[in-house]
Protein backbone atom coordinates (compact mmCIF):
# COMPACT_ATOMS: atom_id res chain seq x y z
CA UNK A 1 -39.60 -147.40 -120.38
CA UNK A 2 -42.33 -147.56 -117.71
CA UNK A 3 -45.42 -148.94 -119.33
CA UNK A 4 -46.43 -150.87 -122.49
CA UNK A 5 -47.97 -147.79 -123.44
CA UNK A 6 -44.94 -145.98 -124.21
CA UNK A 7 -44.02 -148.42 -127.02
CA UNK A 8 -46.43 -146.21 -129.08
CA UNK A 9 -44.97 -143.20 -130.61
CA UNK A 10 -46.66 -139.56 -128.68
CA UNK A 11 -49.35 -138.92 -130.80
CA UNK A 12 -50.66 -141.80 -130.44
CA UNK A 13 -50.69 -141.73 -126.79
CA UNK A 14 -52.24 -138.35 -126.53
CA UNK A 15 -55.33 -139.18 -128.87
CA UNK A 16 -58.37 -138.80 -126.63
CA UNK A 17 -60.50 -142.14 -128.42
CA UNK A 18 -63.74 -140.97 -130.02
CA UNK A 19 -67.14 -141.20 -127.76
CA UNK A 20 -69.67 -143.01 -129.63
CA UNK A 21 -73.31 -142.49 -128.78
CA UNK A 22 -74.69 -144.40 -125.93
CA UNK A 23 -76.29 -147.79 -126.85
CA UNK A 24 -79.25 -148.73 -125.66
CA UNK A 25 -78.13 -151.72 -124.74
CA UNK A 26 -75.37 -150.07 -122.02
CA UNK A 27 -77.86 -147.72 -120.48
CA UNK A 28 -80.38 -150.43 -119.54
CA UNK A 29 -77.58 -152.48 -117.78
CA UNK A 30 -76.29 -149.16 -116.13
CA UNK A 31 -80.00 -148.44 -115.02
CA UNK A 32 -82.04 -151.31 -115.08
CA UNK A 33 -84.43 -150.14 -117.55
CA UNK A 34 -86.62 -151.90 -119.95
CA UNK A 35 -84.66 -152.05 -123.48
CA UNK A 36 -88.42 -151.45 -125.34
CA UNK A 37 -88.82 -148.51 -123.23
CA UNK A 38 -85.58 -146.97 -124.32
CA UNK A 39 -85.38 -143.57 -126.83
CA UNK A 40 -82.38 -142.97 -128.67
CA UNK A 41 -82.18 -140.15 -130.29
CA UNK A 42 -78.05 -139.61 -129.76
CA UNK A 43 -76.41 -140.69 -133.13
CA UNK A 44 -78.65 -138.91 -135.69
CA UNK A 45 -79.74 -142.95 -137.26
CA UNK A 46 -83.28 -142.88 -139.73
CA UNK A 47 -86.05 -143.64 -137.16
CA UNK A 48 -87.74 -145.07 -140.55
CA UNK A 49 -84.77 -148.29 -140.50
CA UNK A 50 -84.51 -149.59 -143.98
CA UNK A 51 -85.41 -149.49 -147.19
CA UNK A 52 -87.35 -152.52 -148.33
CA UNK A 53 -84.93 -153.12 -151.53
CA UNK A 54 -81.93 -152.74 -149.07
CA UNK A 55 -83.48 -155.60 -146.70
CA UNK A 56 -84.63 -157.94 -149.61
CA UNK A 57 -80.53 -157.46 -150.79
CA UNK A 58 -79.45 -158.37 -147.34
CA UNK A 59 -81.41 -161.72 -146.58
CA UNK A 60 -80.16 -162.67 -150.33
CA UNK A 61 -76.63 -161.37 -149.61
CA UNK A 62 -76.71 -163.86 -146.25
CA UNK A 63 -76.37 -167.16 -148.30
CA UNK A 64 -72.67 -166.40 -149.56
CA UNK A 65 -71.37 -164.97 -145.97
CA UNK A 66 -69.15 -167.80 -145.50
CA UNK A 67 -66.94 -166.18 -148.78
CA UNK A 68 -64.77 -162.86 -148.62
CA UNK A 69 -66.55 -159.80 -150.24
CA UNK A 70 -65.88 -158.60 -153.51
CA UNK A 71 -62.75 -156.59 -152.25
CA UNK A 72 -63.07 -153.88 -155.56
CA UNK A 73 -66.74 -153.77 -154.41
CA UNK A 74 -67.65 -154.00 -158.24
CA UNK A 75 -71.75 -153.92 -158.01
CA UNK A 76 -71.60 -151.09 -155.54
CA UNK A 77 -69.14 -148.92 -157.76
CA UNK A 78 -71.95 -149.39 -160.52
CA UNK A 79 -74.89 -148.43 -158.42
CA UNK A 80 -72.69 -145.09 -157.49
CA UNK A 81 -71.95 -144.46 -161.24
CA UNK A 82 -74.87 -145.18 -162.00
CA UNK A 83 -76.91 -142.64 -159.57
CA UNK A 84 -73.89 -140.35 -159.61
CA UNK A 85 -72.63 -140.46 -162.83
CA UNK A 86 -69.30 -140.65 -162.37
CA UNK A 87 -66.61 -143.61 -163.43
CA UNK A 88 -65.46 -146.18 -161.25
CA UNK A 89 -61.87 -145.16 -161.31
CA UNK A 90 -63.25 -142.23 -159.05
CA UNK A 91 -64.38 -144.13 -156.17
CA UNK A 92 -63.44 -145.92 -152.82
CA UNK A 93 -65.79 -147.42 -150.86
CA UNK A 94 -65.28 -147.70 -147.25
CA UNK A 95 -66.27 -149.18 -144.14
CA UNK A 96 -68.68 -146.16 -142.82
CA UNK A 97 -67.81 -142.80 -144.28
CA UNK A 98 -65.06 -142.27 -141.27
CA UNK A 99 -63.01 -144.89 -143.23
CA UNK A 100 -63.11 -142.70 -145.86
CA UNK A 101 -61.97 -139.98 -143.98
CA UNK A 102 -59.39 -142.65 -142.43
CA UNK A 103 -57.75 -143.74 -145.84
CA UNK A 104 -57.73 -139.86 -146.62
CA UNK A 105 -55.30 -139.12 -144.12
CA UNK A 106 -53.35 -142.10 -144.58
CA UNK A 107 -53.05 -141.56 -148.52
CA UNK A 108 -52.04 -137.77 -147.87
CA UNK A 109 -50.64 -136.71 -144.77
CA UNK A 110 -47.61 -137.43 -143.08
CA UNK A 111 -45.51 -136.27 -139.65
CA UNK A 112 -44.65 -132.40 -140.39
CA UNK A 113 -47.50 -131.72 -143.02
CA UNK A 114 -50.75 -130.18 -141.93
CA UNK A 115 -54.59 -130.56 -141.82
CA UNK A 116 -57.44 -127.75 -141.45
CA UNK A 117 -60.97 -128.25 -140.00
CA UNK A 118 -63.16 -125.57 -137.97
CA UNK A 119 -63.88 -125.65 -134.20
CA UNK A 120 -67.06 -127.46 -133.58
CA UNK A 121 -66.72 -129.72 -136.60
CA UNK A 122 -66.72 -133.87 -136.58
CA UNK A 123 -64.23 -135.28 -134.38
CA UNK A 124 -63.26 -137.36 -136.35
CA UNK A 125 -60.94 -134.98 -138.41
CA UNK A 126 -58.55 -134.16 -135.41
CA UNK A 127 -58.51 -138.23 -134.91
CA UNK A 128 -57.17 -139.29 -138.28
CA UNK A 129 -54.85 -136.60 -138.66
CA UNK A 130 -53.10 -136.67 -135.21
CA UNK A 131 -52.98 -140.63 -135.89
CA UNK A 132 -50.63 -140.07 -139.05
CA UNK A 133 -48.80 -138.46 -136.97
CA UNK A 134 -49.36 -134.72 -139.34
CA UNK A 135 -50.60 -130.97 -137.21
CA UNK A 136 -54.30 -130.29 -136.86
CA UNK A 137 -55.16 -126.94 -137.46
CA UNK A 138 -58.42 -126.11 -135.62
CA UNK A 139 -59.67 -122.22 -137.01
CA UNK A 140 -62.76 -120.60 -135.15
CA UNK A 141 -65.94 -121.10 -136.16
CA UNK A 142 -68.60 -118.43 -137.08
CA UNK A 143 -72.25 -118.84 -135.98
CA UNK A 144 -71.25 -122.23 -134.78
CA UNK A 145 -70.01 -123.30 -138.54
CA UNK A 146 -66.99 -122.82 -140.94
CA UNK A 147 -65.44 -118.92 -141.46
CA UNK A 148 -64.61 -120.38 -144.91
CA UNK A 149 -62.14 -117.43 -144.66
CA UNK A 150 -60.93 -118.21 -141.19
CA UNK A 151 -59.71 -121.45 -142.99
CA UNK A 152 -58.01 -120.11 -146.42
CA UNK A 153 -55.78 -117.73 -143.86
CA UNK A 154 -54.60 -120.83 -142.13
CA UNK A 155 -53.26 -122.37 -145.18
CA UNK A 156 -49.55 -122.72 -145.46
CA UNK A 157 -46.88 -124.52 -147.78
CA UNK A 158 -47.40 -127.03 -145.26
CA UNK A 159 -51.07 -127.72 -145.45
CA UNK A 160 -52.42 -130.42 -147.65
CA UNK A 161 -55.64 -131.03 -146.34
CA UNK A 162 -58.78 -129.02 -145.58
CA UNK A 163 -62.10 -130.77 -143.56
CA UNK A 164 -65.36 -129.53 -144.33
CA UNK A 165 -68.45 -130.84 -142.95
CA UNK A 166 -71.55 -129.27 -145.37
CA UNK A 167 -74.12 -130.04 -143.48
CA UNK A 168 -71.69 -129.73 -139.86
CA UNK A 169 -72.17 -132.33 -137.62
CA UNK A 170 -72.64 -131.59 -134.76
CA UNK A 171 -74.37 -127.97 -135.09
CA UNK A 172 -76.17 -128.72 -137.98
CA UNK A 173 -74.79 -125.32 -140.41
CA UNK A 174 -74.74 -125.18 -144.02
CA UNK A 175 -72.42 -123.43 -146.26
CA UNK A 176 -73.40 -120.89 -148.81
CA UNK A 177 -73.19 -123.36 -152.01
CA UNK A 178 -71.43 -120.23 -153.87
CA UNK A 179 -69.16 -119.46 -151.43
CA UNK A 180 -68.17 -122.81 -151.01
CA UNK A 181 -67.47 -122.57 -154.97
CA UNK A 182 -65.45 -119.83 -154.40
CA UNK A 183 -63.24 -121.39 -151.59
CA UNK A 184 -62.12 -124.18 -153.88
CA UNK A 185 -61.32 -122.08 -156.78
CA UNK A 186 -59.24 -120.04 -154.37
CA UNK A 187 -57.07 -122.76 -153.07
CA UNK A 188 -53.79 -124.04 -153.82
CA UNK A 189 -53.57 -126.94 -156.12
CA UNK A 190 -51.33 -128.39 -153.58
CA UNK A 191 -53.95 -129.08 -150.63
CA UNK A 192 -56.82 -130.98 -150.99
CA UNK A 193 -60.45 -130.56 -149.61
CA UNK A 194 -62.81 -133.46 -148.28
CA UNK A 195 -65.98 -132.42 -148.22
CA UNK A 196 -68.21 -134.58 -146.08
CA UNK A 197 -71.85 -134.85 -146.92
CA UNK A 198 -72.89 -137.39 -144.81
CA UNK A 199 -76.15 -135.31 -144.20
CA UNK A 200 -76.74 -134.67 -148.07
CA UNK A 201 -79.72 -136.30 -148.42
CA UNK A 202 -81.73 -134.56 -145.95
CA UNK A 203 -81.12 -130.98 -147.96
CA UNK A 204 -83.97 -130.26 -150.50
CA UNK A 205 -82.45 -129.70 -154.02
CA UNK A 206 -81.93 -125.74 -153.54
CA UNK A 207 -79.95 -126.15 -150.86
CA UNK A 208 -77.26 -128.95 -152.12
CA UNK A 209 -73.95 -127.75 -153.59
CA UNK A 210 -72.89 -128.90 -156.94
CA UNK A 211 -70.13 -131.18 -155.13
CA UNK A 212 -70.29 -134.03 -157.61
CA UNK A 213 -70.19 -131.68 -160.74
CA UNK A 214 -67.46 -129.35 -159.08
CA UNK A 215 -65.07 -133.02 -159.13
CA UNK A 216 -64.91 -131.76 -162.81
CA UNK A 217 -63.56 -128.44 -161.96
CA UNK A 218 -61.37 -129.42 -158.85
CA UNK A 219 -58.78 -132.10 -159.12
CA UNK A 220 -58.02 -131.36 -155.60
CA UNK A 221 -61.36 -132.45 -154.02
CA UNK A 222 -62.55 -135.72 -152.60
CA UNK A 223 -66.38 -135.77 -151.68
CA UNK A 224 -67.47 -138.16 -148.93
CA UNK A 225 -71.22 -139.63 -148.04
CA UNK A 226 -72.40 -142.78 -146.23
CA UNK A 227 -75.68 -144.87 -146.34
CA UNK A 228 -75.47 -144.49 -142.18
CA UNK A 229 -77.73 -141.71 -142.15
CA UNK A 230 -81.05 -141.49 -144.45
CA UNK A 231 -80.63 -144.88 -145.78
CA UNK A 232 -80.58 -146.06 -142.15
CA UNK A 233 -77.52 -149.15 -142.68
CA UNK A 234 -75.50 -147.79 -139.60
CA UNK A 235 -74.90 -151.06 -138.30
CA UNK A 236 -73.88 -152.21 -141.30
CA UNK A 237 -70.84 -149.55 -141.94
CA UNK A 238 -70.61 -148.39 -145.48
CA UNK A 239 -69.85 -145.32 -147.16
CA UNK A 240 -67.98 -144.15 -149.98
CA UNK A 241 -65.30 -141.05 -151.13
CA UNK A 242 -65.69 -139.70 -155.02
CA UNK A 243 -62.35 -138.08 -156.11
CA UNK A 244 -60.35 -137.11 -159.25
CA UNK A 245 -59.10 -141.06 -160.51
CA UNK A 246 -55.41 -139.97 -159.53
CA UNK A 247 -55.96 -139.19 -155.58
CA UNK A 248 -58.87 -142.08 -155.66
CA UNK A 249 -55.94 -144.73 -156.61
CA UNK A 250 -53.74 -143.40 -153.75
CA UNK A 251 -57.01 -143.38 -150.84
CA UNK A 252 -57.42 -147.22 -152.82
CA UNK A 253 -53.76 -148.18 -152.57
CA UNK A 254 -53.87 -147.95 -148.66
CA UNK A 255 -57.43 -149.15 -148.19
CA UNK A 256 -57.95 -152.39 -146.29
CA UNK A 257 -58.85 -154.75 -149.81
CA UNK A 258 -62.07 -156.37 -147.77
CA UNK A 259 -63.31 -153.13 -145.68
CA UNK A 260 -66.51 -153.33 -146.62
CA UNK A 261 -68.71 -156.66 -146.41
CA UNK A 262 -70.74 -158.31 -148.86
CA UNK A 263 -74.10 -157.63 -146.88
CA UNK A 264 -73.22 -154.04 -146.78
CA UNK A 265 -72.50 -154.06 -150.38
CA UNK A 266 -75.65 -155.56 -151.19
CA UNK A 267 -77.33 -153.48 -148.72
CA UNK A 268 -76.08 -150.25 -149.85
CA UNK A 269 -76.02 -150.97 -153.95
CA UNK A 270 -79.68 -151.79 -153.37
CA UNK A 271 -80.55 -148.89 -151.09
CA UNK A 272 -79.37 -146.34 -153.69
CA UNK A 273 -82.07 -147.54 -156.12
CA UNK A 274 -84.79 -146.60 -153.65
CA UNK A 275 -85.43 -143.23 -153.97
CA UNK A 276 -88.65 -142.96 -152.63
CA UNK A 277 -87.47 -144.48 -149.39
CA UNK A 278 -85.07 -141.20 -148.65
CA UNK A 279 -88.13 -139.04 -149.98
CA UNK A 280 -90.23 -140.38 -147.31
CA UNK A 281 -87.24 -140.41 -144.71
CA UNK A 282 -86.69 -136.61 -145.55
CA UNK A 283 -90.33 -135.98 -145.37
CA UNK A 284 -90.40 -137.58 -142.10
CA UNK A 285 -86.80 -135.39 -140.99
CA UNK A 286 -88.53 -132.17 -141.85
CA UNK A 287 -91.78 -132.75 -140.08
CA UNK A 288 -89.94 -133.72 -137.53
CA UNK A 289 -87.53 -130.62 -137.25
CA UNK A 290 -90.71 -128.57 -137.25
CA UNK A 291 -91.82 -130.01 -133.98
CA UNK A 292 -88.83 -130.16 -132.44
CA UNK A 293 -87.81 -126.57 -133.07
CA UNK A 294 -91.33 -125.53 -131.90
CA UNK A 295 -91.05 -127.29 -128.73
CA UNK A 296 -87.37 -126.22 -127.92
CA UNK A 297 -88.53 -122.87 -128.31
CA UNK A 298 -92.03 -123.33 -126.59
CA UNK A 299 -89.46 -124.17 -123.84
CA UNK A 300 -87.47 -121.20 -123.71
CA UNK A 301 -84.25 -122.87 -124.95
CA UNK A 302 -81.96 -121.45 -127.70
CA UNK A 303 -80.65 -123.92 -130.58
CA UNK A 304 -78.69 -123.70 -133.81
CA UNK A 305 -80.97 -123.67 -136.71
CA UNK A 306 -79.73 -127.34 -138.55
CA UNK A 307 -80.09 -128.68 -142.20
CA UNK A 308 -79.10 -132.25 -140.80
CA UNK A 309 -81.58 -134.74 -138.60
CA UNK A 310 -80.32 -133.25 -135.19
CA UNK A 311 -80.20 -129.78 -133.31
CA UNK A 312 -78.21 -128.94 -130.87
CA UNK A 313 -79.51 -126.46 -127.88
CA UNK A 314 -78.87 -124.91 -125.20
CA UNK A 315 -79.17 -125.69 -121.45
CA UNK A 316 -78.15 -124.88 -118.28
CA UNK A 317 -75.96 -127.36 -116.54
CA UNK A 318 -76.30 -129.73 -119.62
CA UNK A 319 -74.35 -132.56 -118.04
CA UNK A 320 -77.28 -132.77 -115.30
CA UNK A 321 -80.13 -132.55 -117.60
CA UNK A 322 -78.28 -135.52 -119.67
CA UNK A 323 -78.18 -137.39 -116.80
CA UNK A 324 -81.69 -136.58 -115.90
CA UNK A 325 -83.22 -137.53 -119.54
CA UNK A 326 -81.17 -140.90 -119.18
CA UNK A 327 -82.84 -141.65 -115.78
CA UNK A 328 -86.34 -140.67 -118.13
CA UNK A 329 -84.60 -143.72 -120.91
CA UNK A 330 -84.23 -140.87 -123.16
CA UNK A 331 -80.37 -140.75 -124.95
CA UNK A 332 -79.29 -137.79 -126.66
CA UNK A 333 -75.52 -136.70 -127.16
CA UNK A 334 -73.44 -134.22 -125.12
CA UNK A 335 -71.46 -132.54 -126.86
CA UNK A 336 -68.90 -131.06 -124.10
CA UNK A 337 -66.08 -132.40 -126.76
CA UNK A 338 -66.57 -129.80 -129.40
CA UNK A 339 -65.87 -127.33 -126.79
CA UNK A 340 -69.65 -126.92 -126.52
CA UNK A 341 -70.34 -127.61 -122.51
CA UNK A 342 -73.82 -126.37 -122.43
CA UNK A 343 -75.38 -127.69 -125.24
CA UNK A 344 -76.81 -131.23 -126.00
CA UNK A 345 -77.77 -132.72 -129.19
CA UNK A 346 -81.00 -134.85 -130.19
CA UNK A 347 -81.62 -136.37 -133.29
CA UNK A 348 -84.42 -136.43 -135.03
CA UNK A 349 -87.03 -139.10 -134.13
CA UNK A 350 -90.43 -140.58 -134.86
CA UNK A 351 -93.05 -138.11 -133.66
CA UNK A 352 -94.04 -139.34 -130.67
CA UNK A 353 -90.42 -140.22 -129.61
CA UNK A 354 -89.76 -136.36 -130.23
CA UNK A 355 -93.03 -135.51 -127.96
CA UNK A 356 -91.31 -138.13 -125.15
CA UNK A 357 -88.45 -136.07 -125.25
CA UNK A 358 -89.65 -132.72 -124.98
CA UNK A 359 -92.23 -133.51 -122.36
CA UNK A 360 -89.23 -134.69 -120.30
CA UNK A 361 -87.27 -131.64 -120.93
CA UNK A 362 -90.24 -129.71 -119.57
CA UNK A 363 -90.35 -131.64 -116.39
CA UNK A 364 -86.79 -131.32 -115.70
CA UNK A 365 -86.72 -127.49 -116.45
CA UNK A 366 -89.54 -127.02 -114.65
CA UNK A 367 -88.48 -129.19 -111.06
């Protein structure tokens, strides 16, 4: 044995870690730029921060941070049955909707058994199943999202789990809520589906699916959101997973018992109550889609029509141009991972960071 590294079993060694966003922070010590002068619009966060119920809950939740967090997270599961409607016994809160997605894998696959998701979905599906050790099954994508088809071919008596991303992260497709129907009533009882709608709340009521009525109908599917996105607590790191009680006690029997802290708890139990907060942050999204579709296009560049707080487009030599809008202190994500090498993505700012960025992108395209 050569190296330390080999004391970890293959697939372990061959996981290519996950590429975060760039911080702030790390470009203005790679550059030397001002911090305050810094745009990041890489890791689709709410350029509107916090609700004002989830920050009174924090500063309140500070005084008892010395003390472990309520590790059955009992006043968040109430605020979730509560908006949700659903029963405690369905739910497992995690740290950041990827620990969901973590605890998933862990619960139900093993070395030999299989998991789907579609080219150009979240990376973080390949992670967590090639860290248990089971196959990833990546099926083509059509227009950029799921071929719902594509995926119910793939199945075999080996498969037992099945990614979906509804809105897709990182091209921004939705799913046909009645074909997504029909795709669960299709499958086998003996894989399961997580459906990840971390980008729910941005989708006006037409567009959602029916997820959290169809855990009625499917026994087989676990439904995944976070408060990272449109309730703006990214730093903080809470989500949650809604299954039937039966795979919920399995995800819960190999979940870390403090995963989630008490200020997140707080945070999140009391963002859930403020509903006019993700009104205003949607409002904000869509306005804000508007003008960045109408400059992308004003530009000449092609993008993938998105129901999430990003788009991703196309350019030419899209690793320059990065580099180009970071010299500008303007972040956005490549996205050269999801087999995508010309395209970038850029969230969704506050107006006049979205006018920053496409007034760069018109002096780099035009030099």
């Amino acid at each position: 044995m050569n190296t330390l590294s080999e004391l970890a079993p293959s697939h372990i060694r061959s996981i290519a870690p996950y590429q975060p966003g760039k911080p702030i922070s790390e470009l203005a010590r790679e550059l030397g730029l001002d911090e305050a002068g810094i745009v990041k619009l890489a890791s689709n966060e709410n350029p509107l921060g916090i609700s004002p119920l989830a920050k009174r809950a924090i500063a309140d939740a500070l005084a008892s941070i010395a003390l472990y967090p309520d590790g059955n997270a009992f006043e968040l599961k109430q605020a979730i049955c509560k908006k949700f409607g659903v029963q405690a016994a369905q739910i497992v809160p995690g740290n950041g909707s990827n620990d969901v997605l973590e605890i998933a894998a862990r619960a139900f696959l093993a070395p030999g058994l299989e998991a789907i998701y579609s080219q150009h979905a979240f990376a973080v599906y390949p992670l967590v199943t090639q860290a248990v050790g089971a196959i990833g099954i990546s099926t083509p994508a059509k227009d950029f999202g799921h071929d719902l088809q594509a995926m119910r071919v793939a199945i075999t008596a080996k498969t037992r789990m099945v990614f979906i991303a509804n809105p897709n992260n990182p091209t921004g497709t939705l799913l046909d809520k009645s074909e997504l129907h029909a795709f669960l009533r299709d499958l086998p009882q003996h894989v399961l589906v997580v459906l990840d709608e971390a980008y729910d709340e941005y989708l006006s009521d037409a567009q959602k699916s029916q997820s959290i009525a169809w855990l009625s109908e499917f026994d087989n599917l676990i439904v995944t959101r976070t408060f990272s996105k449109a309730y703006g607590l990214a730093s903080l790191r809470v989500g949650f997973a809604l299954a039937h009680p039966a795979v919920a006690d399995m995800m819960n029997r190999v979940r870390q018992p403090f995963n989630v802290n008490s200020v997140a708890q707080a945070a999140a139990a009391a963002a859930l109550q403020d509903d006019d907060f993700v009104s205003r942050s949607r409002d904000l999204n869509d306005a804000g889609m508007k003008q960045m579709i109408e400059g992308l296009s004003k530009l000449g560049l092609r993008y993938i029509p998105s129901f999430g707080n990003f788009v991703s487009f196309h350019v030419p030599d899209a690793a320059a141009v990065n580099r180009k809008l970071l010299e500008r202190g303007i972040i956005v994500r490549p996205i050269f991972a999801y087999e995508m090498p010309d395209w970038l993505r850029v969230s969704i700012g506050l107006p006049a960071e979205n006018a920053r960025f496409l007034q760069a992108m018109e002096e780099i395209l035009a030099a």
